[in-house]
PDB file of N, CA and C in Angstrom:
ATOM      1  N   UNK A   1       0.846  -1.173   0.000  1.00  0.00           N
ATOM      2  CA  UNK A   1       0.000   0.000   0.000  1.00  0.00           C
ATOM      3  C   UNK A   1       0.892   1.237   0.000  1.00  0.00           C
ATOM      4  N   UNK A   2       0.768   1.996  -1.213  1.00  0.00           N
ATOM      5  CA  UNK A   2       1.824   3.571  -0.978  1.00  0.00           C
ATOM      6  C   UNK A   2       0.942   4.446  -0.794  1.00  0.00           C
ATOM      7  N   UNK A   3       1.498   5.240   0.120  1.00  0.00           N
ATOM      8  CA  UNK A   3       0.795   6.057   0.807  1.00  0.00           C
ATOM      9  C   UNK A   3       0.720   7.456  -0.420  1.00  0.00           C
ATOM     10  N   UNK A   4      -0.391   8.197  -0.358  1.00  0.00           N
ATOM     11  CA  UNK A   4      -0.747   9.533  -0.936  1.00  0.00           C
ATOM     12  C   UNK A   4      -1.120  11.009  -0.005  1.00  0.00           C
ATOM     13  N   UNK A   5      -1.081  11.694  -0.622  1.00  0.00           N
ATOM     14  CA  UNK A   5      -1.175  13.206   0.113  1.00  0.00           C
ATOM     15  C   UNK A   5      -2.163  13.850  -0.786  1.00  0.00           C
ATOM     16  N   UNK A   6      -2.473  15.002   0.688  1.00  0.00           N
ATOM     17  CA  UNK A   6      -3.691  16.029   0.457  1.00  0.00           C
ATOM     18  C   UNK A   6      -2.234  16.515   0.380  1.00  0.00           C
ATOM     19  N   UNK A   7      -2.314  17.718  -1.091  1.00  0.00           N
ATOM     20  CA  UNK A   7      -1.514  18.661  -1.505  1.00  0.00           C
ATOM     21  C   UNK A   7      -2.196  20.214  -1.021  1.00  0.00           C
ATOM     22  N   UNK A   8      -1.533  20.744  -1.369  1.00  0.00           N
ATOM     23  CA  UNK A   8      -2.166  22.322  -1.402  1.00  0.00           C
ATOM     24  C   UNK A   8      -0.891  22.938  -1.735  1.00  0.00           C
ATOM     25  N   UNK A   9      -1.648  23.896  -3.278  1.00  0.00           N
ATOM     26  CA  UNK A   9      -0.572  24.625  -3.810  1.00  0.00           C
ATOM     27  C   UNK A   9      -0.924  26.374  -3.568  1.00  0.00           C
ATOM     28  N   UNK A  10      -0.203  26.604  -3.159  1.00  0.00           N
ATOM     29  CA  UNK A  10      -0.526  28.480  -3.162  1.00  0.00           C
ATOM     30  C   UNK A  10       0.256  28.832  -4.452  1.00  0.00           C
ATOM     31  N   UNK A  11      -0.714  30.373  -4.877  1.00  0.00           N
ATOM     32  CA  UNK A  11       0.010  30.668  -5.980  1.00  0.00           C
ATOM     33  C   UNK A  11      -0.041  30.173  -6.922  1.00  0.00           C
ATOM     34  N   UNK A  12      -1.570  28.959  -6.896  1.00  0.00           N
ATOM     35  CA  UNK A  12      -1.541  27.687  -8.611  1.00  0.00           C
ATOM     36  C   UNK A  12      -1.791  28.480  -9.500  1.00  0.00           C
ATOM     37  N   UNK A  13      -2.115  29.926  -9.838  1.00  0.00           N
ATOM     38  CA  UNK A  13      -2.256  30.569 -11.277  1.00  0.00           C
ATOM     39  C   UNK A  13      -0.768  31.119 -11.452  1.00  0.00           C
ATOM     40  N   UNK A  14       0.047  31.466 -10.708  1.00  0.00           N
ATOM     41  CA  UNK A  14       1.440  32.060 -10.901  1.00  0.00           C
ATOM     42  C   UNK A  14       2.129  30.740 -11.319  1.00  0.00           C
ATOM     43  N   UNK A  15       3.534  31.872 -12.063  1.00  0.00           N
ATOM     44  CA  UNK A  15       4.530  31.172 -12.441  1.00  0.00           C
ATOM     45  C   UNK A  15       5.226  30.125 -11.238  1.00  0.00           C
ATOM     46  N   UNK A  16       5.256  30.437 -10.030  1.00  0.00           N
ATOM     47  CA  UNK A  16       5.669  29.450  -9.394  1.00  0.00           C
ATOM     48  C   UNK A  16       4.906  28.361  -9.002  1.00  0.00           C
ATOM     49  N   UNK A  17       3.216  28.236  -8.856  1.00  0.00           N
ATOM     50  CA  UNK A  17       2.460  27.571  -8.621  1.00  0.00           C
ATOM     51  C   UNK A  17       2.618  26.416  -9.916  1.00  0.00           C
ATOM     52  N   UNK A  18       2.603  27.421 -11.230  1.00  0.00           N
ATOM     53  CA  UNK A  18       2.345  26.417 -12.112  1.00  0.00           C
ATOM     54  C   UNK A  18       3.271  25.750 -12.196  1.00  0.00           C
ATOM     55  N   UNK A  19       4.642  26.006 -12.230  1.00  0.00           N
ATOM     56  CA  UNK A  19       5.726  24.912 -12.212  1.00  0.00           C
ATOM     57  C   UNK A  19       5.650  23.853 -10.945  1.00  0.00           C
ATOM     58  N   UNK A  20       4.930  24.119  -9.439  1.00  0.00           N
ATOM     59  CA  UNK A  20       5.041  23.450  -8.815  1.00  0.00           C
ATOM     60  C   UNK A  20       4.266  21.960  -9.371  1.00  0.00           C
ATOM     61  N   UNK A  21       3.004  22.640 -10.106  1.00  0.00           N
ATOM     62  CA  UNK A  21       1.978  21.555 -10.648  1.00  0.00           C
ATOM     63  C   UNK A  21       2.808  20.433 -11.380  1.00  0.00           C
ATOM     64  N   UNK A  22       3.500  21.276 -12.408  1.00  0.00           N
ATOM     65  CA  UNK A  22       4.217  20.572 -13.701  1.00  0.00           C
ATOM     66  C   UNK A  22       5.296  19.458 -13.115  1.00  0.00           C
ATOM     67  N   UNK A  23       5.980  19.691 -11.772  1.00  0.00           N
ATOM     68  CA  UNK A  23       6.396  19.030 -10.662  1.00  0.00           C
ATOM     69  C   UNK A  23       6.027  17.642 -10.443  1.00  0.00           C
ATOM     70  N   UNK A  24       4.706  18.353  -9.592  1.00  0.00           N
ATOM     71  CA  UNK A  24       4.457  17.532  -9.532  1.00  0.00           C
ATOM     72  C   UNK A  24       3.769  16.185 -10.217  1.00  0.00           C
ATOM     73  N   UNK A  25       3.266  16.809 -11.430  1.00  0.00           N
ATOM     74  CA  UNK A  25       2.981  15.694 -12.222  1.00  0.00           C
ATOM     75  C   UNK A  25       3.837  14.660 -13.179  1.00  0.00           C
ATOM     76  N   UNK A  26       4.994  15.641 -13.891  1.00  0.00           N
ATOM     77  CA  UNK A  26       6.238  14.902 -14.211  1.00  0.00           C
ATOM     78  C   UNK A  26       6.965  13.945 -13.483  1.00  0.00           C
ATOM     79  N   UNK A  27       6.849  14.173 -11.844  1.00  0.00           N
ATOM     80  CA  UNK A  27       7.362  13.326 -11.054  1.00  0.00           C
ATOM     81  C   UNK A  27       6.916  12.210 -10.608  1.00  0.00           C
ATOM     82  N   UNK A  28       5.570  12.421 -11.023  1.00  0.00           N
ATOM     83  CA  UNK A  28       4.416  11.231 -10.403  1.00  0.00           C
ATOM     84  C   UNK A  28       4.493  11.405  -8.946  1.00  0.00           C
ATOM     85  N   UNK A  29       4.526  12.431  -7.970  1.00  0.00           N
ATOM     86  CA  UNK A  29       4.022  12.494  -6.301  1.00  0.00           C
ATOM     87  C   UNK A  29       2.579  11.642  -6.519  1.00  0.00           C
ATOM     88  N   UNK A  30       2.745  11.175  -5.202  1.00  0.00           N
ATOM     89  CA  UNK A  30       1.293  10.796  -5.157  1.00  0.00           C
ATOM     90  C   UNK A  30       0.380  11.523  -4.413  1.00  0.00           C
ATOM     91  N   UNK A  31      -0.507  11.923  -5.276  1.00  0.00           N
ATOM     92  CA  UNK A  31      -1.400  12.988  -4.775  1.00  0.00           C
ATOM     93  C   UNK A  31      -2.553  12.581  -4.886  1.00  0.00           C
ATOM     94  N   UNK A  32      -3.146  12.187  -3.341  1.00  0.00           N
ATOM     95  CA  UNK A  32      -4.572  11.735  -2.710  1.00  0.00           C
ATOM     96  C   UNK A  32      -5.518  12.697  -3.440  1.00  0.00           C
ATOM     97  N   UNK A  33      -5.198  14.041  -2.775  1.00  0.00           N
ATOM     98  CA  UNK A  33      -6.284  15.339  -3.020  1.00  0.00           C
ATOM     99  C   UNK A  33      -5.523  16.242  -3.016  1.00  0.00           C
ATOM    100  N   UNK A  34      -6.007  17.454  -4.705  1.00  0.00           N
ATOM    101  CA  UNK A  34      -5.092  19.108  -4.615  1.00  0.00           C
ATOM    102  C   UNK A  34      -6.098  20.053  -3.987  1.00  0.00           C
ATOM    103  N   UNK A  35      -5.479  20.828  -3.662  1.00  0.00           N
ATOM    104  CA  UNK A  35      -6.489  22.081  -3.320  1.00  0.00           C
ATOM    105  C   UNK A  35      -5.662  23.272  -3.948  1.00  0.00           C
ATOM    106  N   UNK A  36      -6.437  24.177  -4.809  1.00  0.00           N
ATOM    107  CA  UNK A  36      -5.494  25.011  -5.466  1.00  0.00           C
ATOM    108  C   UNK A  36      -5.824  26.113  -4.844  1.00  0.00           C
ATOM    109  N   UNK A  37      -4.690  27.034  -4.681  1.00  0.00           N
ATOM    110  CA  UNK A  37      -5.067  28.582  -4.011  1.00  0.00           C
ATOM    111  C   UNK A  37      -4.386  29.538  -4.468  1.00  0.00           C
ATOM    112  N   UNK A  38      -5.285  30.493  -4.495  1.00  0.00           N
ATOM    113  CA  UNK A  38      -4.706  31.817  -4.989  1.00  0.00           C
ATOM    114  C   UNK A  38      -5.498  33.023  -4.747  1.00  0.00           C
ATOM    115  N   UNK A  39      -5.040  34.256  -5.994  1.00  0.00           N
ATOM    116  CA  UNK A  39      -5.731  35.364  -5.328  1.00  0.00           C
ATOM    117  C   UNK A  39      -7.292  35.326  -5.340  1.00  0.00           C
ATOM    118  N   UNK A  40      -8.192  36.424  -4.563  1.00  0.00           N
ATOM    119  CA  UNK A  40      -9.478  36.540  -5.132  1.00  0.00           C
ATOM    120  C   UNK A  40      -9.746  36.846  -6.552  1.00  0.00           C
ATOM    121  N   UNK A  41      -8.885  37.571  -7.591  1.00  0.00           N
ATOM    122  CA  UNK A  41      -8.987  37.127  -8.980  1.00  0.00           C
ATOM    123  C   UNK A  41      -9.164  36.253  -9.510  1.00  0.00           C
ATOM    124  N   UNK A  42      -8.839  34.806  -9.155  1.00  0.00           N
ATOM    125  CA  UNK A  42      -8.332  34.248  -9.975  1.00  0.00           C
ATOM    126  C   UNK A  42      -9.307  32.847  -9.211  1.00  0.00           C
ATOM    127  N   UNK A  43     -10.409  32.978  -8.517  1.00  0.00           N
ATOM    128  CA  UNK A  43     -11.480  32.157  -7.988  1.00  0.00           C
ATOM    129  C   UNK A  43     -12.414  32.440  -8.798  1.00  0.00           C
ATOM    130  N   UNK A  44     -12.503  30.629  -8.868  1.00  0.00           N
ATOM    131  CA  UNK A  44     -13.540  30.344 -10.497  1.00  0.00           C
ATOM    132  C   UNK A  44     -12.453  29.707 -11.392  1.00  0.00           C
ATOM    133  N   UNK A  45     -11.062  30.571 -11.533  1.00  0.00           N
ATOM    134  CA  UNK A  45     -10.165  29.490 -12.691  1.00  0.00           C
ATOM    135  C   UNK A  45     -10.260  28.244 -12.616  1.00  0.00           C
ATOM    136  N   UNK A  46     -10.030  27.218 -13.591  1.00  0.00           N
ATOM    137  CA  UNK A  46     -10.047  25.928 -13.125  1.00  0.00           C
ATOM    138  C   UNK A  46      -8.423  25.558 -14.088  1.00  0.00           C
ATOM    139  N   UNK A  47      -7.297  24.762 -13.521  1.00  0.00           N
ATOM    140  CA  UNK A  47      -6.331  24.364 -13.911  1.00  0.00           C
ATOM    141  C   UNK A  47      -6.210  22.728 -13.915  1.00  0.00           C
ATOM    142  N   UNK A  48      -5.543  22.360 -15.184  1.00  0.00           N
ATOM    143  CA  UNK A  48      -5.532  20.837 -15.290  1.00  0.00           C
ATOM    144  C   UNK A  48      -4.611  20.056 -14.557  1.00  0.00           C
ATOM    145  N   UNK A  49      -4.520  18.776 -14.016  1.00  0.00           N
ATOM    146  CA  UNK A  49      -3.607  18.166 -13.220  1.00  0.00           C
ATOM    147  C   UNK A  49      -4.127  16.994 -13.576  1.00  0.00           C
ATOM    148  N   UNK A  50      -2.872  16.137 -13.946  1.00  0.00           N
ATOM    149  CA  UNK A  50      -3.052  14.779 -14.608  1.00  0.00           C
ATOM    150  C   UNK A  50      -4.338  14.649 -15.621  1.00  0.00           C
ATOM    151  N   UNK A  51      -4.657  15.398 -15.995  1.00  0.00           N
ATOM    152  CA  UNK A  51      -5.947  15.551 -16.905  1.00  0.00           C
ATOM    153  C   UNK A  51      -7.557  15.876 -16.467  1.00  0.00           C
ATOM    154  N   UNK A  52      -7.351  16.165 -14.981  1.00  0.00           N
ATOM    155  CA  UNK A  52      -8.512  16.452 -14.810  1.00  0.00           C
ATOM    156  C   UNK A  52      -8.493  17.753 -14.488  1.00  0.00           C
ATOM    157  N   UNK A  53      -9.858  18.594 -14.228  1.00  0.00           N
ATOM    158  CA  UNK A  53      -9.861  20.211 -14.151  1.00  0.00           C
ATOM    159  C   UNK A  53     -10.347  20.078 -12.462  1.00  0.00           C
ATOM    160  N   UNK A  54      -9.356  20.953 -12.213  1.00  0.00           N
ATOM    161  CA  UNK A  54      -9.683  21.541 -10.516  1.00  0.00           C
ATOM    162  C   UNK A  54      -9.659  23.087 -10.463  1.00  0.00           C
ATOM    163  N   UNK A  55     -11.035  23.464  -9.650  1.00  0.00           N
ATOM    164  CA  UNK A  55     -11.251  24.900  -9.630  1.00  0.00           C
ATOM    165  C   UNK A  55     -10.607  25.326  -8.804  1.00  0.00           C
ATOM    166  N   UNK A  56      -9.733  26.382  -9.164  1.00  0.00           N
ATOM    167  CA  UNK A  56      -9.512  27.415  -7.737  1.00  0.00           C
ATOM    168  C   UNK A  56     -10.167  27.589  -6.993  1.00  0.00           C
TER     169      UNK A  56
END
């Protein structure tokens, strides 16, 4: 049994958020559950991870 993680990325619409994503998906982390965060702008975006869409 390998264990997985609740992630949480701050900053998932910025340049550093998004590379964290690209991270983590190139690397294969195992990620239980993301929670994406950022500014009040940018609630409502939805960004892809491993192919599925998660809303800010």
């Amino acid at each position: 049994m390998s264990k997985a993680y609740t992630v949480a990325v701050a900053g998932a619409t910025g340049a550093v958020g998004e590379t964290m994503l690209q991270l983590l998906e190139e690397r294969n982390f195992p990620v239980r559950r993301l929670k994406l965060l950022a500014s009040e702008r940018s609630t409502g975006k939805s960004l892809t991870f491993r192919g599925e869409e998660i809303k800010v």
